[in-house]
C-alpha atoms as a PDB file:
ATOM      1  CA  UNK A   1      -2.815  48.334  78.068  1.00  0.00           C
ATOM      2  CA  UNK A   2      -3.237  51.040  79.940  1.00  0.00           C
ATOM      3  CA  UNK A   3      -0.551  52.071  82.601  1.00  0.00           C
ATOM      4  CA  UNK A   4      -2.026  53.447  85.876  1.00  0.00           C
ATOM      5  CA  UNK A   5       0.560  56.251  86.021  1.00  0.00           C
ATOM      6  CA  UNK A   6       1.697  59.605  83.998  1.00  0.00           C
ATOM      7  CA  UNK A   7       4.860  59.903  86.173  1.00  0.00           C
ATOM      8  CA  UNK A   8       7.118  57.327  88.605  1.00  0.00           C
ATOM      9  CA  UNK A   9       8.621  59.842  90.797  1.00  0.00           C
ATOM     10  CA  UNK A  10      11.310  57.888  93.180  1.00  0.00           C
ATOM     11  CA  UNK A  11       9.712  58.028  97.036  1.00  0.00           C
ATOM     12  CA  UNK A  12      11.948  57.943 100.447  1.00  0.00           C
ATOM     13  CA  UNK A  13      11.805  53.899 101.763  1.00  0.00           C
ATOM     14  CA  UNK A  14      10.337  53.564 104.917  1.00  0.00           C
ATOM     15  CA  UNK A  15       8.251  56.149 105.848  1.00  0.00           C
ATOM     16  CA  UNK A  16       4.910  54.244 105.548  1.00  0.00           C
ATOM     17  CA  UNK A  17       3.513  52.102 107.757  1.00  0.00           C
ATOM     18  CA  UNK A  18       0.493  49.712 106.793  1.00  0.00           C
ATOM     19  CA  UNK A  19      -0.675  46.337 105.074  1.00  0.00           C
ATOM     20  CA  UNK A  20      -2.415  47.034 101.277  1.00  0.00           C
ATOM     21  CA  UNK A  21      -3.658  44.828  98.650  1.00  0.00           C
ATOM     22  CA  UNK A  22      -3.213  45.804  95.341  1.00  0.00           C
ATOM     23  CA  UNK A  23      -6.138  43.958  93.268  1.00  0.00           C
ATOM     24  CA  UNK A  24      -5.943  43.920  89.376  1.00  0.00           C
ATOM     25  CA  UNK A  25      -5.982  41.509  86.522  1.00  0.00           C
ATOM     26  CA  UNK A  26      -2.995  43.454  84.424  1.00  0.00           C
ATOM     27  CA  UNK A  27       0.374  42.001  86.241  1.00  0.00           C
ATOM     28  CA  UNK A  28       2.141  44.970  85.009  1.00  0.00           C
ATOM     29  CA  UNK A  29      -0.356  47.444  86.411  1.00  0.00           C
ATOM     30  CA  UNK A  30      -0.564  45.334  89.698  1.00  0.00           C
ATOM     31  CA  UNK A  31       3.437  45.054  89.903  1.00  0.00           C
ATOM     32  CA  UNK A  32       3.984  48.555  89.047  1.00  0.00           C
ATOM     33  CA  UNK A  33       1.589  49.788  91.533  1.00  0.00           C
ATOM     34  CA  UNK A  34       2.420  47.258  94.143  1.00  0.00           C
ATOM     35  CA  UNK A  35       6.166  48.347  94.132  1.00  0.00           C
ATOM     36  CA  UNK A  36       5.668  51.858  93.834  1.00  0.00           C
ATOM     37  CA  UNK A  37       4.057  51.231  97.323  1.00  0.00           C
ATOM     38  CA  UNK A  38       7.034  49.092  98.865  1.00  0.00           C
ATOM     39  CA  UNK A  39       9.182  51.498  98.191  1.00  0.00           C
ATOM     40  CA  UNK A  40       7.492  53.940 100.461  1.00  0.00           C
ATOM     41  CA  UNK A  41       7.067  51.288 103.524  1.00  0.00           C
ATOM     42  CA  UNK A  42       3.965  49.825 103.001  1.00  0.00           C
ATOM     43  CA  UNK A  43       4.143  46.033 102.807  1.00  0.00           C
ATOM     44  CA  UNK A  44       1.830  45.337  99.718  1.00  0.00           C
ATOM     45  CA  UNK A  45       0.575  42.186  98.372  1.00  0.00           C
ATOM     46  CA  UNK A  46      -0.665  41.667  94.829  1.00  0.00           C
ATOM     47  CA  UNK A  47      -3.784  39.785  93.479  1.00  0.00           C
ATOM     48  CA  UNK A  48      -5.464  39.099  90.254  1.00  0.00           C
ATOM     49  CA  UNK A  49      -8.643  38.796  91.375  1.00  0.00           C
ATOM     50  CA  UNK A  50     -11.151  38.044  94.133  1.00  0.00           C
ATOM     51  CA  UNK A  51     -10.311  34.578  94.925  1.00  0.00           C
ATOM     52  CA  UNK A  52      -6.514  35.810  95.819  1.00  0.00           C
ATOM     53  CA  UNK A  53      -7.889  38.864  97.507  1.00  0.00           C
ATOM     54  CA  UNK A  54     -10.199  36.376  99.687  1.00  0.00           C
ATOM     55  CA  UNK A  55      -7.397  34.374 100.188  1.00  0.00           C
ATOM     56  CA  UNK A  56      -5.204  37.312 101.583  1.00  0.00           C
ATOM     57  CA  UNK A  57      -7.596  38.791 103.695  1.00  0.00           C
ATOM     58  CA  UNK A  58      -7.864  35.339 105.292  1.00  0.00           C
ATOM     59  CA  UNK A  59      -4.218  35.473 106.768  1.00  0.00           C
ATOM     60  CA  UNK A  60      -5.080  38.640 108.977  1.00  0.00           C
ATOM     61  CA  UNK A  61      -6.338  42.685 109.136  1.00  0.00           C
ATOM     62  CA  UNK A  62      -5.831  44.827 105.970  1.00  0.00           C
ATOM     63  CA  UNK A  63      -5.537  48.609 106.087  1.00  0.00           C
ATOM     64  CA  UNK A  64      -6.552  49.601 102.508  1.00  0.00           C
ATOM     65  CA  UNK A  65      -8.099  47.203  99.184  1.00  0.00           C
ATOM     66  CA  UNK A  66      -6.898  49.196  95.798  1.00  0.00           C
ATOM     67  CA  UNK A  67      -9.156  48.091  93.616  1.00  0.00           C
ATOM     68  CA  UNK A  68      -9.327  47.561  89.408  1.00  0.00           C
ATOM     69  CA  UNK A  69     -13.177  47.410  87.961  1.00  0.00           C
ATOM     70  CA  UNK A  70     -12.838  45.909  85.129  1.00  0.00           C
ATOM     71  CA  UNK A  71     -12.160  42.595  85.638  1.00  0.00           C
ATOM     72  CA  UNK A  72     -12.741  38.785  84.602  1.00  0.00           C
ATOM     73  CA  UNK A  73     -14.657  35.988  86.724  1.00  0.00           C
ATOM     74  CA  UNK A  74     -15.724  39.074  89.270  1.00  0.00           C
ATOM     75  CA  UNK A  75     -15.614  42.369  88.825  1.00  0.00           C
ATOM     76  CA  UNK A  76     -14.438  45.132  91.015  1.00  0.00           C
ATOM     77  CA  UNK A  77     -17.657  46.597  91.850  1.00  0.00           C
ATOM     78  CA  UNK A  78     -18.945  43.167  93.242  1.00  0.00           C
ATOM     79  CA  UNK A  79     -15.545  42.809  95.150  1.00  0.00           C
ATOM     80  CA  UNK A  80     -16.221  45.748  96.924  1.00  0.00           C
ATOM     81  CA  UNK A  81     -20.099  45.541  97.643  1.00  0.00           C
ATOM     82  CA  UNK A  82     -19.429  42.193  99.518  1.00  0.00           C
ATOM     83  CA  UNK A  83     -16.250  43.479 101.320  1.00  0.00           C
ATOM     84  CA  UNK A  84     -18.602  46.397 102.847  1.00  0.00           C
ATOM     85  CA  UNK A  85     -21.144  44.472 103.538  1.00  0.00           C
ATOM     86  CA  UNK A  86     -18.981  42.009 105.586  1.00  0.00           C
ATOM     87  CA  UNK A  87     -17.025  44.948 107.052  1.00  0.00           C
ATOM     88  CA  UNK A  88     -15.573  48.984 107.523  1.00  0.00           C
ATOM     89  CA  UNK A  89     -12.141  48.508 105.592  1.00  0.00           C
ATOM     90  CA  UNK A  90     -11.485  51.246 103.809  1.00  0.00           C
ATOM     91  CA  UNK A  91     -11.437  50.670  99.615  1.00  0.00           C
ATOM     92  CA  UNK A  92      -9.875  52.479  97.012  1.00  0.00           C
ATOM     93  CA  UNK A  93     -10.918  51.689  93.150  1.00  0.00           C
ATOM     94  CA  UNK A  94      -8.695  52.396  90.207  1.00  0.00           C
ATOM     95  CA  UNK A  95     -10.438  51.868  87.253  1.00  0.00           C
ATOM     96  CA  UNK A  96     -10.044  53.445  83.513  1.00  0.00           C
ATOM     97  CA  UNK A  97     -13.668  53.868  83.512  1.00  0.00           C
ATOM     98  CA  UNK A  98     -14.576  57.504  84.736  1.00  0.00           C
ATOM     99  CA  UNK A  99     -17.772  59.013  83.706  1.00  0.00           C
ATOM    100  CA  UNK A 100     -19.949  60.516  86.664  1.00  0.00           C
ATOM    101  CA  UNK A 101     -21.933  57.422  86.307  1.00  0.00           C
ATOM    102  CA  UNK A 102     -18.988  55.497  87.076  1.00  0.00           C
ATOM    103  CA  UNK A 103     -18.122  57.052  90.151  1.00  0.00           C
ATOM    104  CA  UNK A 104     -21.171  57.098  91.554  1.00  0.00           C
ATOM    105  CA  UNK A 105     -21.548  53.868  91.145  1.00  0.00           C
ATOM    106  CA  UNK A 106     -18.507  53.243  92.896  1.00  0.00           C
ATOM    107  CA  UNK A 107     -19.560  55.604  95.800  1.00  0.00           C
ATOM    108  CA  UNK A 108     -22.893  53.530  96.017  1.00  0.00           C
ATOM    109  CA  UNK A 109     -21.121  50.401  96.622  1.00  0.00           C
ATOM    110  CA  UNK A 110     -18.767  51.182  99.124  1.00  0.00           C
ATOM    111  CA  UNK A 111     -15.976  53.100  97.642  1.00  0.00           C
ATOM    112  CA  UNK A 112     -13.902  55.317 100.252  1.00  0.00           C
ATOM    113  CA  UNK A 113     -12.053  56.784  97.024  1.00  0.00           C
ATOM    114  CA  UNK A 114     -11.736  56.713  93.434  1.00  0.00           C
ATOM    115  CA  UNK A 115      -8.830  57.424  90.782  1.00  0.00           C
ATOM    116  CA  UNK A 116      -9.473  57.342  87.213  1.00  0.00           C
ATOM    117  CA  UNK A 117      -6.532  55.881  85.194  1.00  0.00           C
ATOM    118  CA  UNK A 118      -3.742  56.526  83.988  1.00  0.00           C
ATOM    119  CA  UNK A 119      -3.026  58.508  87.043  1.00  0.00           C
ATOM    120  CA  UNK A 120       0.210  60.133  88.280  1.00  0.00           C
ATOM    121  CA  UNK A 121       2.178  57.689  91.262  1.00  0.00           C
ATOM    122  CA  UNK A 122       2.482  60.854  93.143  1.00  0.00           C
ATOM    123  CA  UNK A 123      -1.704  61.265  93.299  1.00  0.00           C
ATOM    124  CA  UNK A 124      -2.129  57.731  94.301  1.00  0.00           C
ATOM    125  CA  UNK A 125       0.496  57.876  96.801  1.00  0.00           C
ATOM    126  CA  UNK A 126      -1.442  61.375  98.416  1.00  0.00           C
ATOM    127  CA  UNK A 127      -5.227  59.272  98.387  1.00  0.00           C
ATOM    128  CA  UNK A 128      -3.861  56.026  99.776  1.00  0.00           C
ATOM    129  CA  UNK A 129      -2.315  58.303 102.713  1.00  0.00           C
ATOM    130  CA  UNK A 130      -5.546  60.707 102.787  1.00  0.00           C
ATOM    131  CA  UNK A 131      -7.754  57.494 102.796  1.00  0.00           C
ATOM    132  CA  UNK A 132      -5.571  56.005 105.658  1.00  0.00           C
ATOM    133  CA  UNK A 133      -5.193  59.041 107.626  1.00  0.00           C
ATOM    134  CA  UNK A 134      -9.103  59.335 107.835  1.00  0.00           C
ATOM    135  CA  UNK A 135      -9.414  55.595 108.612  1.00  0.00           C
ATOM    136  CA  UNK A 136      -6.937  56.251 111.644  1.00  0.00           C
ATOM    137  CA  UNK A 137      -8.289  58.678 112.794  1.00  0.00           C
ATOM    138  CA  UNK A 138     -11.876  57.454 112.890  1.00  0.00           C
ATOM    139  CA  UNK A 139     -10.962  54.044 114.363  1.00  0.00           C
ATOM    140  CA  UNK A 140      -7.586  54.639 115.749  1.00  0.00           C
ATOM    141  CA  UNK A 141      -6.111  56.333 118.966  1.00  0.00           C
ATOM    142  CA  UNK A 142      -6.899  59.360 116.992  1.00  0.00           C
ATOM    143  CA  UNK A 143     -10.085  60.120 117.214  1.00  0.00           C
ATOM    144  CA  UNK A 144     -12.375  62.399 118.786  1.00  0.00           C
ATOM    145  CA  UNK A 145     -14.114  62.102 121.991  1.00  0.00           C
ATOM    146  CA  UNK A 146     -17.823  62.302 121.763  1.00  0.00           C
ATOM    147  CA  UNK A 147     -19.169  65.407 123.156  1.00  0.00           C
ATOM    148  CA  UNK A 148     -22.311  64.166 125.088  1.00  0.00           C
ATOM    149  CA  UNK A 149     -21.969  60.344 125.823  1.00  0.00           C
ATOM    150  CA  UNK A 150     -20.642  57.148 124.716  1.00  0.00           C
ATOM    151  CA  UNK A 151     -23.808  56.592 122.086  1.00  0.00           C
ATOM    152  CA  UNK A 152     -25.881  59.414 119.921  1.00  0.00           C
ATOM    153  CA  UNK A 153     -29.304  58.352 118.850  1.00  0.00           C
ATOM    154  CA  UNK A 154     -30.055  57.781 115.209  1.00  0.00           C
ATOM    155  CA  UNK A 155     -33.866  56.807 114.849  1.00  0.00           C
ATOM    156  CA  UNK A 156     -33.853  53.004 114.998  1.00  0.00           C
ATOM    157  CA  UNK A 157     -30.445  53.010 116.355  1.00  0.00           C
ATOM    158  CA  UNK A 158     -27.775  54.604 118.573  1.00  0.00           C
ATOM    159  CA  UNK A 159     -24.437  55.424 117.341  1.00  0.00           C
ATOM    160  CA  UNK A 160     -21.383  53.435 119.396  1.00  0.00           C
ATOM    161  CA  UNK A 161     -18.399  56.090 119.486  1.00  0.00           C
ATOM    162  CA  UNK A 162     -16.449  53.548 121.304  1.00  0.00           C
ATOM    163  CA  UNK A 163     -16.886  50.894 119.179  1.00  0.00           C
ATOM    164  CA  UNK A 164     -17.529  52.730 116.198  1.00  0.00           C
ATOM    165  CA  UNK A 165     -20.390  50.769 114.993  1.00  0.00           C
ATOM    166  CA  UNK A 166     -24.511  51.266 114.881  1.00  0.00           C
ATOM    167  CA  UNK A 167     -26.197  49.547 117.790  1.00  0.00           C
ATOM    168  CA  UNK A 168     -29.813  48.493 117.970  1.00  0.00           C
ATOM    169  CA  UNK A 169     -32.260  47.872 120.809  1.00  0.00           C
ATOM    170  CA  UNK A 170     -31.206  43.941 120.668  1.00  0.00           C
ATOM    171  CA  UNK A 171     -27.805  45.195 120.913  1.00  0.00           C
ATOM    172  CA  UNK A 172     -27.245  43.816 116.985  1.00  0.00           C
ATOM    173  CA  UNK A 173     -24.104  46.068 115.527  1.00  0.00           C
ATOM    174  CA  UNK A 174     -24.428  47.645 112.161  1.00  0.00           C
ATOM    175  CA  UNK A 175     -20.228  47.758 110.766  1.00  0.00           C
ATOM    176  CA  UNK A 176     -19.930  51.518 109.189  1.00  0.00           C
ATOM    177  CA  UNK A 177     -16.956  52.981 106.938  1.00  0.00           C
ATOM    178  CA  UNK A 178     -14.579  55.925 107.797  1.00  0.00           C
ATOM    179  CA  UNK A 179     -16.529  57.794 105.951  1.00  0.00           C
ATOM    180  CA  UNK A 180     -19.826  56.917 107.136  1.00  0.00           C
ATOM    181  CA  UNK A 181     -18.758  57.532 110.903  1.00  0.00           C
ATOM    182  CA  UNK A 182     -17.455  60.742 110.012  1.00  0.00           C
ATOM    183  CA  UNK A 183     -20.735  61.867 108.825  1.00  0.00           C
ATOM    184  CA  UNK A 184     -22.812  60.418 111.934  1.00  0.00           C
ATOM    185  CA  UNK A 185     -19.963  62.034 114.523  1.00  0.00           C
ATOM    186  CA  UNK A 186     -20.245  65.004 112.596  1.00  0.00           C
ATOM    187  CA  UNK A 187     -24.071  65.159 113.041  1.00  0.00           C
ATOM    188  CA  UNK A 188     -23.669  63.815 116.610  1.00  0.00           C
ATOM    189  CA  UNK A 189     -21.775  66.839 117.508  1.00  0.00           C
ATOM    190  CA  UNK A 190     -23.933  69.424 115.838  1.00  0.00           C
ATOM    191  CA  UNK A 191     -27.330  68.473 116.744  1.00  0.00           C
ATOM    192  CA  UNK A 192     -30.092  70.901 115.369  1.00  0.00           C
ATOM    193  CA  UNK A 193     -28.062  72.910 113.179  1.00  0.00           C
ATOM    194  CA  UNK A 194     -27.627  72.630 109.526  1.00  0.00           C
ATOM    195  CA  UNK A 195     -24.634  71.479 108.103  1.00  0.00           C
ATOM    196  CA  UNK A 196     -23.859  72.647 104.396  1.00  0.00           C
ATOM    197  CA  UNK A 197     -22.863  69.848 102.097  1.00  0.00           C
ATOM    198  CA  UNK A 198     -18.897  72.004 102.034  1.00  0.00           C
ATOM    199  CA  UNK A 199     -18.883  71.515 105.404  1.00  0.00           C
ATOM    200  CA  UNK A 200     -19.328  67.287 105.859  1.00  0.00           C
ATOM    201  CA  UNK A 201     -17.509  67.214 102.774  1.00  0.00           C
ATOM    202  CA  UNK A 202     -14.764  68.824 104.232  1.00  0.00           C
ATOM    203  CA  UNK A 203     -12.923  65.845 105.416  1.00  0.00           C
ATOM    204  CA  UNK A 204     -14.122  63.376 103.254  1.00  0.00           C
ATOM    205  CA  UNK A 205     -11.512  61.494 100.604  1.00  0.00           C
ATOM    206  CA  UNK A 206     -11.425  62.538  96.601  1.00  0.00           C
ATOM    207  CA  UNK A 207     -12.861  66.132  97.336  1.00  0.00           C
ATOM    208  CA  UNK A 208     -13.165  66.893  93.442  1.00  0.00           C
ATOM    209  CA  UNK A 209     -15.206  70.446  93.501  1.00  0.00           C
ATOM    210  CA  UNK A 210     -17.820  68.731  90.623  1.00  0.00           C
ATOM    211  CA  UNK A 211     -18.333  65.577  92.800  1.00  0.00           C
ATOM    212  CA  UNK A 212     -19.250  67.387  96.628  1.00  0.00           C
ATOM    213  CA  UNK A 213     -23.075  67.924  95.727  1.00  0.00           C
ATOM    214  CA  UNK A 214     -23.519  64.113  94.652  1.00  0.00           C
ATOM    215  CA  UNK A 215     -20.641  62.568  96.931  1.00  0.00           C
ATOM    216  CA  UNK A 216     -22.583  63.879 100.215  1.00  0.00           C
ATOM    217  CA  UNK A 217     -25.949  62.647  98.956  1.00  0.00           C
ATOM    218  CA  UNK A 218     -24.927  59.127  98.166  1.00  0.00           C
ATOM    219  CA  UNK A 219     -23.622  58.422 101.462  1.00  0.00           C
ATOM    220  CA  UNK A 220     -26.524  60.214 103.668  1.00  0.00           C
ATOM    221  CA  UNK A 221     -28.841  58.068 101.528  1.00  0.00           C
ATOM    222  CA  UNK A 222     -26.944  55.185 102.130  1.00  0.00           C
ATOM    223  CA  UNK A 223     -26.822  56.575 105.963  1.00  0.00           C
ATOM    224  CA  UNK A 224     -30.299  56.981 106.031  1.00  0.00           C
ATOM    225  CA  UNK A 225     -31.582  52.653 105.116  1.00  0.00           C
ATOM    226  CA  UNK A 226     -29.167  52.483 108.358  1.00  0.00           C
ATOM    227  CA  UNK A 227     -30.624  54.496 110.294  1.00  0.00           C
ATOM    228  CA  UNK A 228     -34.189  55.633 109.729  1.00  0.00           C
ATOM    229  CA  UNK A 229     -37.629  54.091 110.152  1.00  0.00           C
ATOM    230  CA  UNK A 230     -38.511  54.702 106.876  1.00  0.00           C
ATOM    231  CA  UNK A 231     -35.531  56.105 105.021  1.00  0.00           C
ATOM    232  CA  UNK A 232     -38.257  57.539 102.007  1.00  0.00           C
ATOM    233  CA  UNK A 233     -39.572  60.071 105.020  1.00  0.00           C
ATOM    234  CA  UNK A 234     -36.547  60.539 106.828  1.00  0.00           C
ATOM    235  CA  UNK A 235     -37.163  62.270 110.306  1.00  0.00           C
ATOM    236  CA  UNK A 236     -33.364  61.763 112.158  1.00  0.00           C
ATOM    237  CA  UNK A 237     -31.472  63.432 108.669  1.00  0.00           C
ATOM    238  CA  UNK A 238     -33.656  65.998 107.332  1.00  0.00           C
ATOM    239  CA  UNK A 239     -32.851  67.339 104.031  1.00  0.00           C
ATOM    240  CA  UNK A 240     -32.368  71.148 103.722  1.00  0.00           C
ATOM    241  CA  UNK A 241     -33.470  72.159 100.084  1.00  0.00           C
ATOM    242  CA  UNK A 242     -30.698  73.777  98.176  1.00  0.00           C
ATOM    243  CA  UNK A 243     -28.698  73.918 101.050  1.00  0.00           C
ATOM    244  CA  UNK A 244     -26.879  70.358 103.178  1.00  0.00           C
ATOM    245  CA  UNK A 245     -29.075  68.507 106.188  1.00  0.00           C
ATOM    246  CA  UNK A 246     -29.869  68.860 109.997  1.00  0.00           C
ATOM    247  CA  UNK A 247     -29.535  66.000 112.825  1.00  0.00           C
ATOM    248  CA  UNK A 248     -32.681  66.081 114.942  1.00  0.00           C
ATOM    249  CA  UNK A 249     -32.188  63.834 117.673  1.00  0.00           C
ATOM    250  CA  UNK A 250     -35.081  61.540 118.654  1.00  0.00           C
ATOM    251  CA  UNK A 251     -37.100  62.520 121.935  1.00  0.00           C
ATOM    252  CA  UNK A 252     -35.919  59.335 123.710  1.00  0.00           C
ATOM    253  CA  UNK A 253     -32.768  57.329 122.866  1.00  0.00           C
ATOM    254  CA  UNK A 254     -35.281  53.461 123.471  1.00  0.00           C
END
């Protein structure tokens, strides 16, 4: 078995504040990991696999998923393409299986970060707060002010700052993660100009330098089947070759 951490430095109690569920089929792994966490502040629960997760999620709100791959019944990657289909909470996978096609896959399905075991408790510890701080601060009391209006226009939809959600002309909502609102506020607030892929990666979770070229174009793919008419021509998120993407805003907003 292999141990999710390198080092077990001892953290100050009660300095975190959140609800996390540790998911994992090893019970050492999920007990060390789990505890590691309590000691901090955060009140953790453990489960060994989807049905528990399901099962905790049902007693109320969770602030971050940690989530193993590789694992019986169902695995972590369908865990967390049905959690982000169903809603924005943020998901972390820790998984011993780290090739680029790994984590891209785990970007593609939802993924708001992504640690590679064995890891050191002291990393983990910095992503689950990095994670959370950008999930506050997107959805929380945080957050930025739009600069124009209550809604930005994004092709087939309109982006709700208040709500934090896509809207449609039916008034249908489209859930989005931090991640993915970051990227649409970002674009909302600098309409026209182009926006290197440094600069939206900026404040995006698990900034590893070999990962910003492919990390940015996942998500604005997965940005654009939510938001363009035809996300193979995309008009609203226009690619700029060699260089990041532009936001041109739609003549008219209906």
């Amino acid at each position: 078995m292999s141990l999710p951490m390198a080092q077990s430095p001892s953290p100050r109690a009660g300095v975190e504040a959140g609800r996390l569920l540790v998911v994992d089929d090893e019970p050492e792994v999920c007990g060390l990991v789990a505890d590691f966490l309590r000691r901090v502040g955060y009140t953790v629960e453990s489960c060994s696999g989807g049905a528990e997760l399901d099962a905790a999620l049902a007693l109320g709100a969770v602030d971050l998923v940690l989530l193993d791959v590789s694992m019986p019944q169902e695995d972590g990657l369908s865990i967390a393409r049905r959690l982000r289909a169903s809603g924005s909470m943020p998901i972390m996978m820790m998984t011993s299986l780290d090739s680029v096609v790994d984590r891209i896959v785990g970007y593609e399905v939802g993924a708001d970060d992504y640690l590679a075991k064995p890891f050191d408790m002291r990393e983990l510890l910095a992503r689950v707060r990095a994670v959370l701080r950008r999930a506050a601060f997107t959805y929380g009391a945080g957050a930025a002010a739009p600069v124009d209006s209550a809604t930005a226009c994004f092709g087939k939809v309109s982006l709700d700052h208040a709500r934090c959600c896509l809207v449609d002309r039916t008034g249908s909502r489209t859930e989005l993660t931090a991640t993915e609102y970051y990227l649409l506020d970002t674009f909302a607030q600098n309409p026209n100009k182009v926006l290197t892929r440094d600069r939206l990666f900026a404040n995006m979770p698990g900034r590893d330098a070999d990962r910003i070229e492919r990390a940015v174009d996942i998500r604005i793919n997965r940005l654009r089947r939510k938001v363009e008419v035809d996300p193979a021509k995309p008009m609203v998120i226009r690619t700029i070759r060699h260089v990041g993407y532009i936001y041109v805003p739609p003549r008219a907003t209906r």
